[in-house]
C-alpha atoms as a PDB file:
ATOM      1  CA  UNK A   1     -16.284 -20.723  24.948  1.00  0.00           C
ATOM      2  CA  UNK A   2     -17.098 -23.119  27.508  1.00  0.00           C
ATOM      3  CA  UNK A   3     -14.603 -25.393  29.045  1.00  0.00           C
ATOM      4  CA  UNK A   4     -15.049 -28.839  28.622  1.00  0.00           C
ATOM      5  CA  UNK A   5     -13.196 -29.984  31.820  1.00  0.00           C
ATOM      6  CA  UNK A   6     -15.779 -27.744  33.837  1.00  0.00           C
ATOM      7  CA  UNK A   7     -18.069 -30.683  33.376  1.00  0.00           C
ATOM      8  CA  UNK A   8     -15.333 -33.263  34.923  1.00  0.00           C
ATOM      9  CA  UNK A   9     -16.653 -34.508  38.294  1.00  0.00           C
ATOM     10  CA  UNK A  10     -12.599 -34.583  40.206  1.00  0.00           C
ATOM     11  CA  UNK A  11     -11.987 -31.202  41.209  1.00  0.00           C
ATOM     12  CA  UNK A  12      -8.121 -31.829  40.417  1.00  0.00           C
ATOM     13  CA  UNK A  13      -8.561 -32.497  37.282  1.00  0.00           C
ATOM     14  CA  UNK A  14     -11.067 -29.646  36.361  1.00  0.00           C
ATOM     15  CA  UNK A  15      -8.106 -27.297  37.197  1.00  0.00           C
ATOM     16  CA  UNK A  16      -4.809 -28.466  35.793  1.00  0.00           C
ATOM     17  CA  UNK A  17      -3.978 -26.726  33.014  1.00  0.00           C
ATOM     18  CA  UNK A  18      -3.376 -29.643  30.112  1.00  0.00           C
ATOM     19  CA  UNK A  19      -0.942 -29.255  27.441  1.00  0.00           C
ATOM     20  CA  UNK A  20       0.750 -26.428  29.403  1.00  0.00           C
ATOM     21  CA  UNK A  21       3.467 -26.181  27.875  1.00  0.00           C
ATOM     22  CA  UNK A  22       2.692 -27.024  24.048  1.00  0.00           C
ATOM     23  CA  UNK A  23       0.631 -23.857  24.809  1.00  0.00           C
ATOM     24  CA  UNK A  24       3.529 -21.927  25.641  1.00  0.00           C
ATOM     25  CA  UNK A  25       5.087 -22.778  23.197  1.00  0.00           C
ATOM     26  CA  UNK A  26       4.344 -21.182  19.645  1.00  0.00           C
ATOM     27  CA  UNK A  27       5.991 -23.764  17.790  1.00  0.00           C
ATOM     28  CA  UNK A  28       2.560 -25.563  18.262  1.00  0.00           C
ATOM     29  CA  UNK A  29      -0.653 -23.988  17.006  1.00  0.00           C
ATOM     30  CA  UNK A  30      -2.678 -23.706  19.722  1.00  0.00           C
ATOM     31  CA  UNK A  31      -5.990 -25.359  16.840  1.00  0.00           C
ATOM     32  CA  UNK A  32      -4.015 -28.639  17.390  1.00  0.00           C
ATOM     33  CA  UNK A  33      -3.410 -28.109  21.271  1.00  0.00           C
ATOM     34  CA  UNK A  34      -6.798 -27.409  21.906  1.00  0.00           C
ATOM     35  CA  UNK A  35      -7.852 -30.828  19.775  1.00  0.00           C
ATOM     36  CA  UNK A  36      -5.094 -32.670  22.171  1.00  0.00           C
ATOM     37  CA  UNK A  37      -6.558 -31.287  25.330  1.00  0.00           C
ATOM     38  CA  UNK A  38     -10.100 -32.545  24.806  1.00  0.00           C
ATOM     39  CA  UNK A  39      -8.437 -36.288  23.856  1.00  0.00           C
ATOM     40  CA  UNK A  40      -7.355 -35.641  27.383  1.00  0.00           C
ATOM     41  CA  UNK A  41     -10.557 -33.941  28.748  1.00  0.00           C
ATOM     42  CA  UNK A  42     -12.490 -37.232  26.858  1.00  0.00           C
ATOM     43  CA  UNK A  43      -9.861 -39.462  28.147  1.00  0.00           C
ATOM     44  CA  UNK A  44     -10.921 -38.202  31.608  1.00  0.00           C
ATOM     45  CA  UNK A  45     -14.688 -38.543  31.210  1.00  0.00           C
ATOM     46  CA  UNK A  46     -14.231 -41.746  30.320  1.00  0.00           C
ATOM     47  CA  UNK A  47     -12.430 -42.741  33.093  1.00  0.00           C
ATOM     48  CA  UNK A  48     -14.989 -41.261  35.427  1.00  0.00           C
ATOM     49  CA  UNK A  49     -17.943 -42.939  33.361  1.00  0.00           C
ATOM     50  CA  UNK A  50     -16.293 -46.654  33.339  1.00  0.00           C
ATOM     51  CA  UNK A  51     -14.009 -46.266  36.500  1.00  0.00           C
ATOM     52  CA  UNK A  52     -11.597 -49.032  35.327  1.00  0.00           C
ATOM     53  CA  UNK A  53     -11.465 -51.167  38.322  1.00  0.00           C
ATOM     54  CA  UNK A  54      -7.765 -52.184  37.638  1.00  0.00           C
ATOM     55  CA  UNK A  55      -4.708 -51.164  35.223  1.00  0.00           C
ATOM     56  CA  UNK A  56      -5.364 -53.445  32.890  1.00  0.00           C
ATOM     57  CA  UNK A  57      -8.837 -51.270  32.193  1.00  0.00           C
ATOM     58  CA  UNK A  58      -7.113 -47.945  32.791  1.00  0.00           C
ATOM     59  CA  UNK A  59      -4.674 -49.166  30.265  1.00  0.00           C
ATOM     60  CA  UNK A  60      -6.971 -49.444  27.561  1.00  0.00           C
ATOM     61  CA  UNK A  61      -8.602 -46.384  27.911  1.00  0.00           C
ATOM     62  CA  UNK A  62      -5.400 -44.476  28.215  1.00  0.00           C
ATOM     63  CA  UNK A  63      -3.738 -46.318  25.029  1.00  0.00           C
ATOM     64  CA  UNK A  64      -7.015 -45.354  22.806  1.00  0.00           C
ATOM     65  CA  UNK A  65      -6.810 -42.086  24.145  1.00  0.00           C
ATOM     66  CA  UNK A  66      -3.033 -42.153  22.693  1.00  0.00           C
ATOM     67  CA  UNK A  67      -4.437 -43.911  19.230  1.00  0.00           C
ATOM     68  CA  UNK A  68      -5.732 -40.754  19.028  1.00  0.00           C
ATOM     69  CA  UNK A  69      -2.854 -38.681  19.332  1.00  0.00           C
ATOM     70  CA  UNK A  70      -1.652 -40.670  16.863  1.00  0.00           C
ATOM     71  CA  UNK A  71      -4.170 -39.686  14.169  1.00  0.00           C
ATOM     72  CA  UNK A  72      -3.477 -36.049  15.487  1.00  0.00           C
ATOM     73  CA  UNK A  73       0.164 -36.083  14.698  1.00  0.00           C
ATOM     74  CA  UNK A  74      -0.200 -35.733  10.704  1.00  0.00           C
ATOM     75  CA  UNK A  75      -2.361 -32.552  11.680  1.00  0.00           C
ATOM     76  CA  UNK A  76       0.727 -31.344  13.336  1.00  0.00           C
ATOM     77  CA  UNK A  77       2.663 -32.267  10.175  1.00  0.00           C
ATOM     78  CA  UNK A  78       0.512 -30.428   7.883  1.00  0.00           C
ATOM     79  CA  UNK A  79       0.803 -27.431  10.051  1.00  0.00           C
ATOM     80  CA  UNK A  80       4.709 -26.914   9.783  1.00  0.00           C
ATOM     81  CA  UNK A  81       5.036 -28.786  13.672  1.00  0.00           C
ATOM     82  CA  UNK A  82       5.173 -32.369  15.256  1.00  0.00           C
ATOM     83  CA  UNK A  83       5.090 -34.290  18.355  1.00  0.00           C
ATOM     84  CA  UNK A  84       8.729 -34.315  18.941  1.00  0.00           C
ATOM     85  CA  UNK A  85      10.193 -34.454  22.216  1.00  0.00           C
ATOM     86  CA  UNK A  86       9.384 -31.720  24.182  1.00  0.00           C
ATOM     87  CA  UNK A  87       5.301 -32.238  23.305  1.00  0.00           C
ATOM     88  CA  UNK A  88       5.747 -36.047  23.875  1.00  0.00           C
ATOM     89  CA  UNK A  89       6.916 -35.169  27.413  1.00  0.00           C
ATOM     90  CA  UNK A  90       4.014 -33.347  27.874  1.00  0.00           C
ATOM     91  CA  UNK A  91       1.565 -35.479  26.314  1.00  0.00           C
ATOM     92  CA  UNK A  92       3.033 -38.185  28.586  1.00  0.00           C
ATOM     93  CA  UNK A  93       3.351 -35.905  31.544  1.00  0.00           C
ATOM     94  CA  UNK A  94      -0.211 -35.509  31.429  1.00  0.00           C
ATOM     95  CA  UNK A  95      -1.239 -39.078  31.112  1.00  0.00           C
ATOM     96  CA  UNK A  96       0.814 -39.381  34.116  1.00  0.00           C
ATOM     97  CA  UNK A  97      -0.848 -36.630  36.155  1.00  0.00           C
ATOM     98  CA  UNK A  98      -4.545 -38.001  35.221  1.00  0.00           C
ATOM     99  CA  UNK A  99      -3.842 -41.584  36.240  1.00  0.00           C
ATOM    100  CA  UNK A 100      -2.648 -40.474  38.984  1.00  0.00           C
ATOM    101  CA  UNK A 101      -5.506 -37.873  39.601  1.00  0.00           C
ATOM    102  CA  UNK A 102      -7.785 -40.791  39.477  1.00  0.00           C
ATOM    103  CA  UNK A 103      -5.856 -43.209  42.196  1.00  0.00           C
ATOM    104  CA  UNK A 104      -3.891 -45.274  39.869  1.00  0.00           C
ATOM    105  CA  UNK A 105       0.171 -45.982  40.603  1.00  0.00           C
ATOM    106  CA  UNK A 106       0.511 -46.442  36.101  1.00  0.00           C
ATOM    107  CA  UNK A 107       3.955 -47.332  34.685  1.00  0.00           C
ATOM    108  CA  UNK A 108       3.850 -43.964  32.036  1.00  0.00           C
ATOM    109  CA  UNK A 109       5.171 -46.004  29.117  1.00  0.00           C
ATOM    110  CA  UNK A 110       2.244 -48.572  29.681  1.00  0.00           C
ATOM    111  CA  UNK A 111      -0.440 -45.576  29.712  1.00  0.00           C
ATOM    112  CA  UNK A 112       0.697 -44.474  26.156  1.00  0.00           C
ATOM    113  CA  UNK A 113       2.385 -47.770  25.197  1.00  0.00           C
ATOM    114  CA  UNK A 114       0.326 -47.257  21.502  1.00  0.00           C
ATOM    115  CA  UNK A 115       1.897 -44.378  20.718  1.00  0.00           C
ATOM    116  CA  UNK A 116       4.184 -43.525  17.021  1.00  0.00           C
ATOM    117  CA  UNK A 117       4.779 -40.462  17.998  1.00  0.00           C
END
C-alpha cells in the first residue's frame, strides 16, 4: 500500500506519523484511523494546492476538513468506539501540528471550531 502523504510536497509533513496515538490505541479500529488520517493527508494537499494566504482561508479549509470528522464519528459509533477525549486531543493535536507545519500561528479551537465531536 502506498502512502498517501509520500505525495505531500513539505518534507515535515510527509513524516509525522498522524493519528499516533488513536493507532496505539486498540480501542480504535485502525479502518476508521486510517479514513481520519487521509482527512488529514487531504487536508494537507489542499493546503499546499490553495496556500491560504491568511487564517481566515486556512480556517476554512481546516473546519471542512473537521466537517468531515464529523461524518466519521457515527462510523466510530457503529464500530463499538467514539471520538471521546483522548482521540479529540489527537485529532486536534494534529490540526495543530499541520498549521503549524505550513507557517501559520492558528488558535486550535478556531482550526476545528466545526467540530460535534
Amino acid at each position: 500500500m502506498t502512502n498517501p502523504q509520500d505525495n505531500l510536497k513539505n518534507q515535515t509533513v510527509r513524516e509525522y506519523l498522524f493519528l499516533q496515538e488513536m493507532y496505539e490505541d486498540p480501542y480504535f479500529p485502525n479502518q476508521l484511523v486510517d479514513k481520519g488520517r487521509i482527512i488529514l493527508v487531504k487536508l494537507c494537499a489542499d493546503i499546499e494546492q490553495q496556500q491560504p494566504q491568511d487564517l481566515e482561508a486556512l480556517y476554512a479549509l481546516t473546519q471542512a476538513a473537521t466537517e468531515q470528522f464529523n461524518d466519521l464519528q457515527e462510523e466510530f459509533f457503529e464500530a463499538g468506539s467514539e471520538i471521546e477525549t483522548a482521540a479529540r486531543d489527537c485529532i486536534a493535536r494534529d490540526f495543530g501540528f499541520i498549521a503549524k507545519a505550513y507557517g501559520f500561528e492558528a488558535d486550535l479551537e478556531e482550526l476545528i471550531a466545526t467540530r460535534d465531536w
